[in-house]
N, C-alpha and C. Protein backbone atom coordinates (compact mmCIF):
# COMPACT_ATOMS: atom_id res chain seq x y z
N UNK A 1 136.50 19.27 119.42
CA UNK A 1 135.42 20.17 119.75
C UNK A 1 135.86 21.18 120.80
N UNK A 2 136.36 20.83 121.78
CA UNK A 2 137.18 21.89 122.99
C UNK A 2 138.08 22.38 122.05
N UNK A 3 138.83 22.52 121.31
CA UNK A 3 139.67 23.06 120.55
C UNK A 3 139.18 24.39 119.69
N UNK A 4 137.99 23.51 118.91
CA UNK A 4 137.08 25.00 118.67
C UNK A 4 136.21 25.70 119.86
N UNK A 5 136.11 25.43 120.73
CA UNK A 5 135.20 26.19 121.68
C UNK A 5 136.40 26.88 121.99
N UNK A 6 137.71 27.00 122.17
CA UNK A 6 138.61 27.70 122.88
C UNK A 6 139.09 28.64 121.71
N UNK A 7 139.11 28.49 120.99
CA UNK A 7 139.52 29.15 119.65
C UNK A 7 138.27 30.70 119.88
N UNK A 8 137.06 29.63 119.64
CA UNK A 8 136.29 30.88 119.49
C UNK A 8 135.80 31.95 120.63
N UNK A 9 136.05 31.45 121.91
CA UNK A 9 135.94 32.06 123.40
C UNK A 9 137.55 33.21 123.21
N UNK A 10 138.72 32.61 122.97
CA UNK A 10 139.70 33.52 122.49
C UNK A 10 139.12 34.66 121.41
N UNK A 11 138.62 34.12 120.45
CA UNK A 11 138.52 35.45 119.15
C UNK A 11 137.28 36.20 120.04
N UNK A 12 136.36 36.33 120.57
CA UNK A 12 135.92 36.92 121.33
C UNK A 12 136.36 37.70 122.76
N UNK A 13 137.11 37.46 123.16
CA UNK A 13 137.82 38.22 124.02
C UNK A 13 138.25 39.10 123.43
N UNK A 14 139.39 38.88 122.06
CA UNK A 14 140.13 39.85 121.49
C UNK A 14 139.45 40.80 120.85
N UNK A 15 138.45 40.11 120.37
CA UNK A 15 137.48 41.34 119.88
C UNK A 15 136.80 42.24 120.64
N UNK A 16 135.92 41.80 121.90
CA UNK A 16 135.03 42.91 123.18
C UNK A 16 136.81 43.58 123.47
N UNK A 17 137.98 43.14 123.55
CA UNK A 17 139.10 44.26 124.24
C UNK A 17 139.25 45.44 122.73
N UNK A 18 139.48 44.92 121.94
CA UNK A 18 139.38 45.64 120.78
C UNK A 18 138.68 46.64 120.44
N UNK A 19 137.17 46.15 120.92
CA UNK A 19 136.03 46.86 120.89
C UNK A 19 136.00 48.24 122.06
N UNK A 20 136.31 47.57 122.95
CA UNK A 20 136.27 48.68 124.03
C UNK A 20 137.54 49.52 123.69
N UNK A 21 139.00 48.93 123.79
CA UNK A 21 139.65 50.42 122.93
C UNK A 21 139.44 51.27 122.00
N UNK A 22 138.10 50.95 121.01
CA UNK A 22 137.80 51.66 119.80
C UNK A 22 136.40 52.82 121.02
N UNK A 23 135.95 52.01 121.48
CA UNK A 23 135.14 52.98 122.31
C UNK A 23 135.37 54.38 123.17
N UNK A 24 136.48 53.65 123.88
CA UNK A 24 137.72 54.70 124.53
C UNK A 24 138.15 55.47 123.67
N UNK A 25 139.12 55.35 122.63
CA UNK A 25 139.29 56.06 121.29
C UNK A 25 138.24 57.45 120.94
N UNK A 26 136.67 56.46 120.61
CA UNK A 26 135.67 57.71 120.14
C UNK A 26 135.60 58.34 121.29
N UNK A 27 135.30 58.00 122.51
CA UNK A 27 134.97 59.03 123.18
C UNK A 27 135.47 60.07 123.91
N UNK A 28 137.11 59.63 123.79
CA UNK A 28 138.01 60.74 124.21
C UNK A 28 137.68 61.46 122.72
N UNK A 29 138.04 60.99 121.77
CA UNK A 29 137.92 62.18 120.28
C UNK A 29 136.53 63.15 120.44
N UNK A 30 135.70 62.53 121.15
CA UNK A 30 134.14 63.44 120.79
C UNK A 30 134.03 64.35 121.79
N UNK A 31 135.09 64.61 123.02
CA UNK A 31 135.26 65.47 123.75
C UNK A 31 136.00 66.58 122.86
N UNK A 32 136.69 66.66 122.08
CA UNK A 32 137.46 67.66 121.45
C UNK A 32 135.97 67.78 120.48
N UNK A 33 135.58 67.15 119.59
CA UNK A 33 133.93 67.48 119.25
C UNK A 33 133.34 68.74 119.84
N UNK A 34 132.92 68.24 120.68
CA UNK A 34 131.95 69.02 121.97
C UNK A 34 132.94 70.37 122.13
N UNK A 35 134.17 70.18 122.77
CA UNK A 35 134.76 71.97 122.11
C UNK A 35 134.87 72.35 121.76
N UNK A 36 135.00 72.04 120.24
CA UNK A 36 135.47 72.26 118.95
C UNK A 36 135.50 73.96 119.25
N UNK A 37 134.69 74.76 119.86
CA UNK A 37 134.86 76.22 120.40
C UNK A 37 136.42 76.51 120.48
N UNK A 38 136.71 75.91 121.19
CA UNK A 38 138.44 76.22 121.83
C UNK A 38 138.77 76.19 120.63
N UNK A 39 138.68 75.27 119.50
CA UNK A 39 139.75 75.43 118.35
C UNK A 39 139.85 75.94 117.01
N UNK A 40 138.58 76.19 117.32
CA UNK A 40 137.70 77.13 115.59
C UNK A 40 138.65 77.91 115.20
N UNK A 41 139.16 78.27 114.45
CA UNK A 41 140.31 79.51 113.95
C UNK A 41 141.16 79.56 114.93
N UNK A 42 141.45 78.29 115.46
CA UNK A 42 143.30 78.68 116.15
C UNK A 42 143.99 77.40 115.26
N UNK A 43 145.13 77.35 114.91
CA UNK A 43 146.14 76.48 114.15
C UNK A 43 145.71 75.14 115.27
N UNK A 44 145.85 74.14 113.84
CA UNK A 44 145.39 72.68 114.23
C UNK A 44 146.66 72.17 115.41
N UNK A 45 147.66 72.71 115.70
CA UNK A 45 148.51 72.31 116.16
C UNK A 45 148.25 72.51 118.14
N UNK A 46 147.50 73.18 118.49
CA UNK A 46 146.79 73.37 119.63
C UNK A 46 146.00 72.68 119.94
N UNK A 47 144.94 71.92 118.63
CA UNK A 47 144.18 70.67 119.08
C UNK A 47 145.39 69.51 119.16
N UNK A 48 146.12 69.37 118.69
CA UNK A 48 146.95 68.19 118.68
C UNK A 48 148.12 68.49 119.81
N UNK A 49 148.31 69.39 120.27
CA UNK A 49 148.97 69.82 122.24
C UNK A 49 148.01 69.35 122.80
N UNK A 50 146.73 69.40 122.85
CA UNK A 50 145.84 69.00 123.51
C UNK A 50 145.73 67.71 123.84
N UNK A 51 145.95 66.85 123.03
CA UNK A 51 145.48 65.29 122.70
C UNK A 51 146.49 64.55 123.08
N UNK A 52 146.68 64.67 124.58
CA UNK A 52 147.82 64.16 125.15
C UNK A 52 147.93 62.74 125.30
N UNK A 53 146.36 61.77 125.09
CA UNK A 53 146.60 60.11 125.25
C UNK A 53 146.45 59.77 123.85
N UNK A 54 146.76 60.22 123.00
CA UNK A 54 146.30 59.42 121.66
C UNK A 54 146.50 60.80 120.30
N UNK A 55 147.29 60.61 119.55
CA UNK A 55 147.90 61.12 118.36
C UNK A 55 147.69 60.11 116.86
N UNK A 56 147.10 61.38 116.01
CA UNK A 56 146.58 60.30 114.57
C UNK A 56 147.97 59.48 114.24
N UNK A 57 147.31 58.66 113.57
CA UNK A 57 148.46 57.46 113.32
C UNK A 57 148.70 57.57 111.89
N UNK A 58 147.25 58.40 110.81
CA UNK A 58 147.20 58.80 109.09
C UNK A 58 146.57 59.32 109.08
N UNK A 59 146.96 60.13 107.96
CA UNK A 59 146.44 61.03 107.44
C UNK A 59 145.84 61.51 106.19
N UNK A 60 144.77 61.62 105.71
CA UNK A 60 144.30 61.02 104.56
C UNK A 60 143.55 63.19 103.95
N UNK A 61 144.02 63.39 102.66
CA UNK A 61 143.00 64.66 102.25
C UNK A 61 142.50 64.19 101.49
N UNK A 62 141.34 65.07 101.46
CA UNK A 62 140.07 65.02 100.21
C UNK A 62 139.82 66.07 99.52
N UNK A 63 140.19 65.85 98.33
CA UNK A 63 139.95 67.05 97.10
C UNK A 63 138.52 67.49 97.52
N UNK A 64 138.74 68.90 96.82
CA UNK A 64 137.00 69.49 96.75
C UNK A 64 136.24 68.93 95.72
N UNK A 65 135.23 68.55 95.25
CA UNK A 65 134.89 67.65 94.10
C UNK A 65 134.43 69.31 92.98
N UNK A 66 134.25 70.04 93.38
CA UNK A 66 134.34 71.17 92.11
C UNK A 66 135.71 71.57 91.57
N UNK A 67 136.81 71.44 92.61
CA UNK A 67 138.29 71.67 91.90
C UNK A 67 139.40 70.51 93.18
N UNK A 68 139.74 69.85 91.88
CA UNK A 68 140.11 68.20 92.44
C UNK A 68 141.88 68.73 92.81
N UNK A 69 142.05 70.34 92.76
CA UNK A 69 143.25 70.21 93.08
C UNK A 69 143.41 71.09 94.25
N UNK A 70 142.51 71.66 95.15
CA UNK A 70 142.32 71.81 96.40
C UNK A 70 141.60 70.63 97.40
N UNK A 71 142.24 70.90 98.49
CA UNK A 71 142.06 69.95 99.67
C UNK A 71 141.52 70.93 100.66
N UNK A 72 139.80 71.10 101.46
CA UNK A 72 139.15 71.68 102.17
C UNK A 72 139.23 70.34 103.40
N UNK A 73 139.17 69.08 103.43
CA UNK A 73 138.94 68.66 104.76
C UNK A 73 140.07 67.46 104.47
N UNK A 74 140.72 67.37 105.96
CA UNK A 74 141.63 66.14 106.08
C UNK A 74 141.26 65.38 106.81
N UNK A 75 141.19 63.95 106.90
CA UNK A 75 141.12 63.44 107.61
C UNK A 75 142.23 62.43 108.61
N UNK A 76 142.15 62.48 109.79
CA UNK A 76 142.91 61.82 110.76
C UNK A 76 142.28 60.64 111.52
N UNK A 77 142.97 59.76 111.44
CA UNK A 77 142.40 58.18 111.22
C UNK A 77 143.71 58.00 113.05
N UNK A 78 142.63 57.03 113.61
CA UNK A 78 143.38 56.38 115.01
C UNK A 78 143.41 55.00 115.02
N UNK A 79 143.81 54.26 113.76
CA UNK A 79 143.98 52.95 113.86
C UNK A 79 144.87 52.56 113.07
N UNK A 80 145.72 51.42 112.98
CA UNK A 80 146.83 50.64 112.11
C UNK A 80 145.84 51.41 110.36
N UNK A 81 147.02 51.64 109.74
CA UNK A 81 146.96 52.16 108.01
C UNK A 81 145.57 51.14 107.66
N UNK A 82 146.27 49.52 108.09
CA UNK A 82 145.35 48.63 107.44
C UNK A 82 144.31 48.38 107.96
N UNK A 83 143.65 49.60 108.65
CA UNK A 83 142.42 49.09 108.75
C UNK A 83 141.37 50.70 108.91
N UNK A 84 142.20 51.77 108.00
CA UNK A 84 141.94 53.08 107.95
C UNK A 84 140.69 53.34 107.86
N UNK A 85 140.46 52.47 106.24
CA UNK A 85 139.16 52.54 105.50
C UNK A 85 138.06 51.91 105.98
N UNK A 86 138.23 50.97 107.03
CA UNK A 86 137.02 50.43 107.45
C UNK A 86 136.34 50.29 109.11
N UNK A 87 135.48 51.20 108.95
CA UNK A 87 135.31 51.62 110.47
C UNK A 87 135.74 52.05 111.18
N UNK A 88 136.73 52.81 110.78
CA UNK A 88 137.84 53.56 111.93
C UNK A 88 137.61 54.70 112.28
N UNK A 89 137.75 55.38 113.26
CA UNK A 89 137.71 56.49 114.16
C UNK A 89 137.85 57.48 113.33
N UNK A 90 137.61 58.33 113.05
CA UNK A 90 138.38 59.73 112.32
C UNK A 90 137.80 60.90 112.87
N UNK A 91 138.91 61.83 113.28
CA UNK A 91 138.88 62.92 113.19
C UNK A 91 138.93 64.24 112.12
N UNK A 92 137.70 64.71 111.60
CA UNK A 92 137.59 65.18 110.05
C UNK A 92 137.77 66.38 110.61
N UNK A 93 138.86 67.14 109.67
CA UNK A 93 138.99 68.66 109.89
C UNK A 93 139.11 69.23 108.90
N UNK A 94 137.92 70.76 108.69
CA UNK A 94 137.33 71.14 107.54
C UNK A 94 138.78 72.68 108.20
N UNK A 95 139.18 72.56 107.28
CA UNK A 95 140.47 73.69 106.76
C UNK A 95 139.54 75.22 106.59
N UNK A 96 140.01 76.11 107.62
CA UNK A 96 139.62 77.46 107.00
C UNK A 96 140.18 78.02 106.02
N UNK A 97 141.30 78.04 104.78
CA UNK A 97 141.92 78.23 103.99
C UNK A 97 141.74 76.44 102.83
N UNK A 98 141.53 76.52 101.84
CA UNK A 98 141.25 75.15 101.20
C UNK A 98 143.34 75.39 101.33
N UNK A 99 143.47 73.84 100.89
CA UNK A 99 145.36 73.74 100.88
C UNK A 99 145.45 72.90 99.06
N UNK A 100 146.44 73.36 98.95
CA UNK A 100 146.81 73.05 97.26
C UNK A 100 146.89 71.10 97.26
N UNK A 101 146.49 70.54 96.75
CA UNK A 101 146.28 69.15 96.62
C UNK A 101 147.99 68.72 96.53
N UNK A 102 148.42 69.34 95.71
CA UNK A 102 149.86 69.46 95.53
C UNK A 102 151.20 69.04 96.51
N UNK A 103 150.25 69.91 97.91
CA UNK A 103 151.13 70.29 98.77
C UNK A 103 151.05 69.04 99.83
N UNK A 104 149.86 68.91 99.95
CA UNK A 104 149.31 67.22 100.97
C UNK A 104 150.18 66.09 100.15
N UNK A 105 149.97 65.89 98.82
CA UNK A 105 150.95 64.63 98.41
C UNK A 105 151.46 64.83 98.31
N UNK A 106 152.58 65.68 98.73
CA UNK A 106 153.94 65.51 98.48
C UNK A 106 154.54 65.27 99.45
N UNK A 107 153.52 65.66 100.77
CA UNK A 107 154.16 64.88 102.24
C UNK A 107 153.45 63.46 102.46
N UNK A 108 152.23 63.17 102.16
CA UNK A 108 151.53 61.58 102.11
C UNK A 108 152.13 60.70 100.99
N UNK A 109 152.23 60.71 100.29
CA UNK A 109 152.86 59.84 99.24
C UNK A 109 153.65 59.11 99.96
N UNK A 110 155.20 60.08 99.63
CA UNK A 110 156.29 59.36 100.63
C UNK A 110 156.18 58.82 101.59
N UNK A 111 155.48 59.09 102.60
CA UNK A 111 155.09 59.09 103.79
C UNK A 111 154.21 58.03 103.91
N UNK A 112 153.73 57.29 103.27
CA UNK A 112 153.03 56.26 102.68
C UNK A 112 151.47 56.73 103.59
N UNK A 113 151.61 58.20 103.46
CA UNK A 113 150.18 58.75 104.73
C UNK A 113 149.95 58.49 106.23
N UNK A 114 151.45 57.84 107.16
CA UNK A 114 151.51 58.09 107.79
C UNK A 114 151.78 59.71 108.47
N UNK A 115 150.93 59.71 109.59
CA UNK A 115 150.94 60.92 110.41
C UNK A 115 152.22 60.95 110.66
N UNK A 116 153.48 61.67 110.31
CA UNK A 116 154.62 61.95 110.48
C UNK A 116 155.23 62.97 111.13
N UNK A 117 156.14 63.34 111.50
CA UNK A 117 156.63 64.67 111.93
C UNK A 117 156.37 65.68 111.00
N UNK A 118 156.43 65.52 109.88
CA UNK A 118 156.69 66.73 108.65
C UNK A 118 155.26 66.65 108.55
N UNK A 119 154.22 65.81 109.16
CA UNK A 119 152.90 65.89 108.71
C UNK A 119 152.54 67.05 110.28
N UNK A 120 152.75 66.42 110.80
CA UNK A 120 152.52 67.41 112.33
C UNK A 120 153.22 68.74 112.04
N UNK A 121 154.20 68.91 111.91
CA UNK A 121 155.22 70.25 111.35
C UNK A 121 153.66 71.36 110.23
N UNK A 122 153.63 70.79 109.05
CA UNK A 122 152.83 71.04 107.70
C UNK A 122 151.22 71.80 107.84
N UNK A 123 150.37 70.59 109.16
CA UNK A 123 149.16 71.22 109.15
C UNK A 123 149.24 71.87 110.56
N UNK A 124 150.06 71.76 111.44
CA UNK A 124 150.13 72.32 112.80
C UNK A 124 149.63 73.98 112.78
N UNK A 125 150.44 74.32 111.54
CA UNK A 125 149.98 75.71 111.33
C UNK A 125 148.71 76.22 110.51
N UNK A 126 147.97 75.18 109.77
CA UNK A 126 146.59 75.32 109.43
C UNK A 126 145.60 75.44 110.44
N UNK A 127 145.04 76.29 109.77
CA UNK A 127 143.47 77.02 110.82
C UNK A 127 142.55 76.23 110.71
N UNK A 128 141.98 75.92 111.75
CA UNK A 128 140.90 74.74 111.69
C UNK A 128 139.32 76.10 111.77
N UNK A 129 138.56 75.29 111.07
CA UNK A 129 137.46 75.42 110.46
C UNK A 129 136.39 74.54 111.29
N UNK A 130 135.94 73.61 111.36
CA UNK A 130 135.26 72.66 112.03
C UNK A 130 136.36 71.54 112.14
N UNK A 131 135.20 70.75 113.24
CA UNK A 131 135.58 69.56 113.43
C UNK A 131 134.75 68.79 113.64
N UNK A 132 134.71 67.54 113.03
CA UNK A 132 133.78 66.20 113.28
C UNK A 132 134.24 64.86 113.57
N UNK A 133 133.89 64.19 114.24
CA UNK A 133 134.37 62.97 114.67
C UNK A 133 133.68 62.00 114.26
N UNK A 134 133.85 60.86 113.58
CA UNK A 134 132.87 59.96 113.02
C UNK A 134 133.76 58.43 113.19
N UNK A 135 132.57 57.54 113.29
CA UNK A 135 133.15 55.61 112.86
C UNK A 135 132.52 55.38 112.32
């Protein structure tokens, strides 16, 4: 019985520390939110000079659903790959120019959609459009 009480007093710790880094996480991201001014039509690569404690870890695009071979918003995810899709932080950035679907997988694929150099290099020079922060 002490064996499970210690078990589960442990998985609770790890989780409230967990929890509070995901907190820290959103709320440094929702400060770039709140300016989103500073970065409206300047290259995404000035929000990401900016973001000096924390850099996306993936990078995920989304076709336009009227033409599935442009990409209007990417998203940038701040947690391990395996746990992208579920509840994770993202930083959504709506592209002032849509980008050829083409051109995103051919650096995510390989890249297994890690945020890479050639991924930082690629959209650094895309014009940001909005920005939204969501979990």
């Amino acid at each position: 019985m002490k064996y499970i009480f210690k078990i589960t007093i442990l998985f609770a710790f790890l989780f409230s520390f967990q929890s509070k880094a995901q907190l820290d996480t959103l709320n440094y991201l929702k400060q770039f939110e709140m300016n989103k001014a500073n970065y409206i039509g300047q290259p995404f690569s000035k929000l990401l000079q900016d973001m000096t404690q924390i850099q996306p870890k993936t990078v995920w695009s989304l076709p336009i659903r009227s033409n599935k071979k442009m990409v209007r918003y990417s998203d940038f995810s701040f947690c391990e790959k395996k746990h992208s899709f579920y509840n994770a932080i993202t930083l959504s950035i709506e592209w002032q120019t849509d980008i050829p679907i083409n051109q995103t997988n051919a650096l995510g694929v390989p890249n297994h959609f890690f945020f890479t150099n050639a991924e930082k290099t690629f959209y650094g020079n895309k014009i940001v459009k909005d920005i939204m922060v969501y979990r």
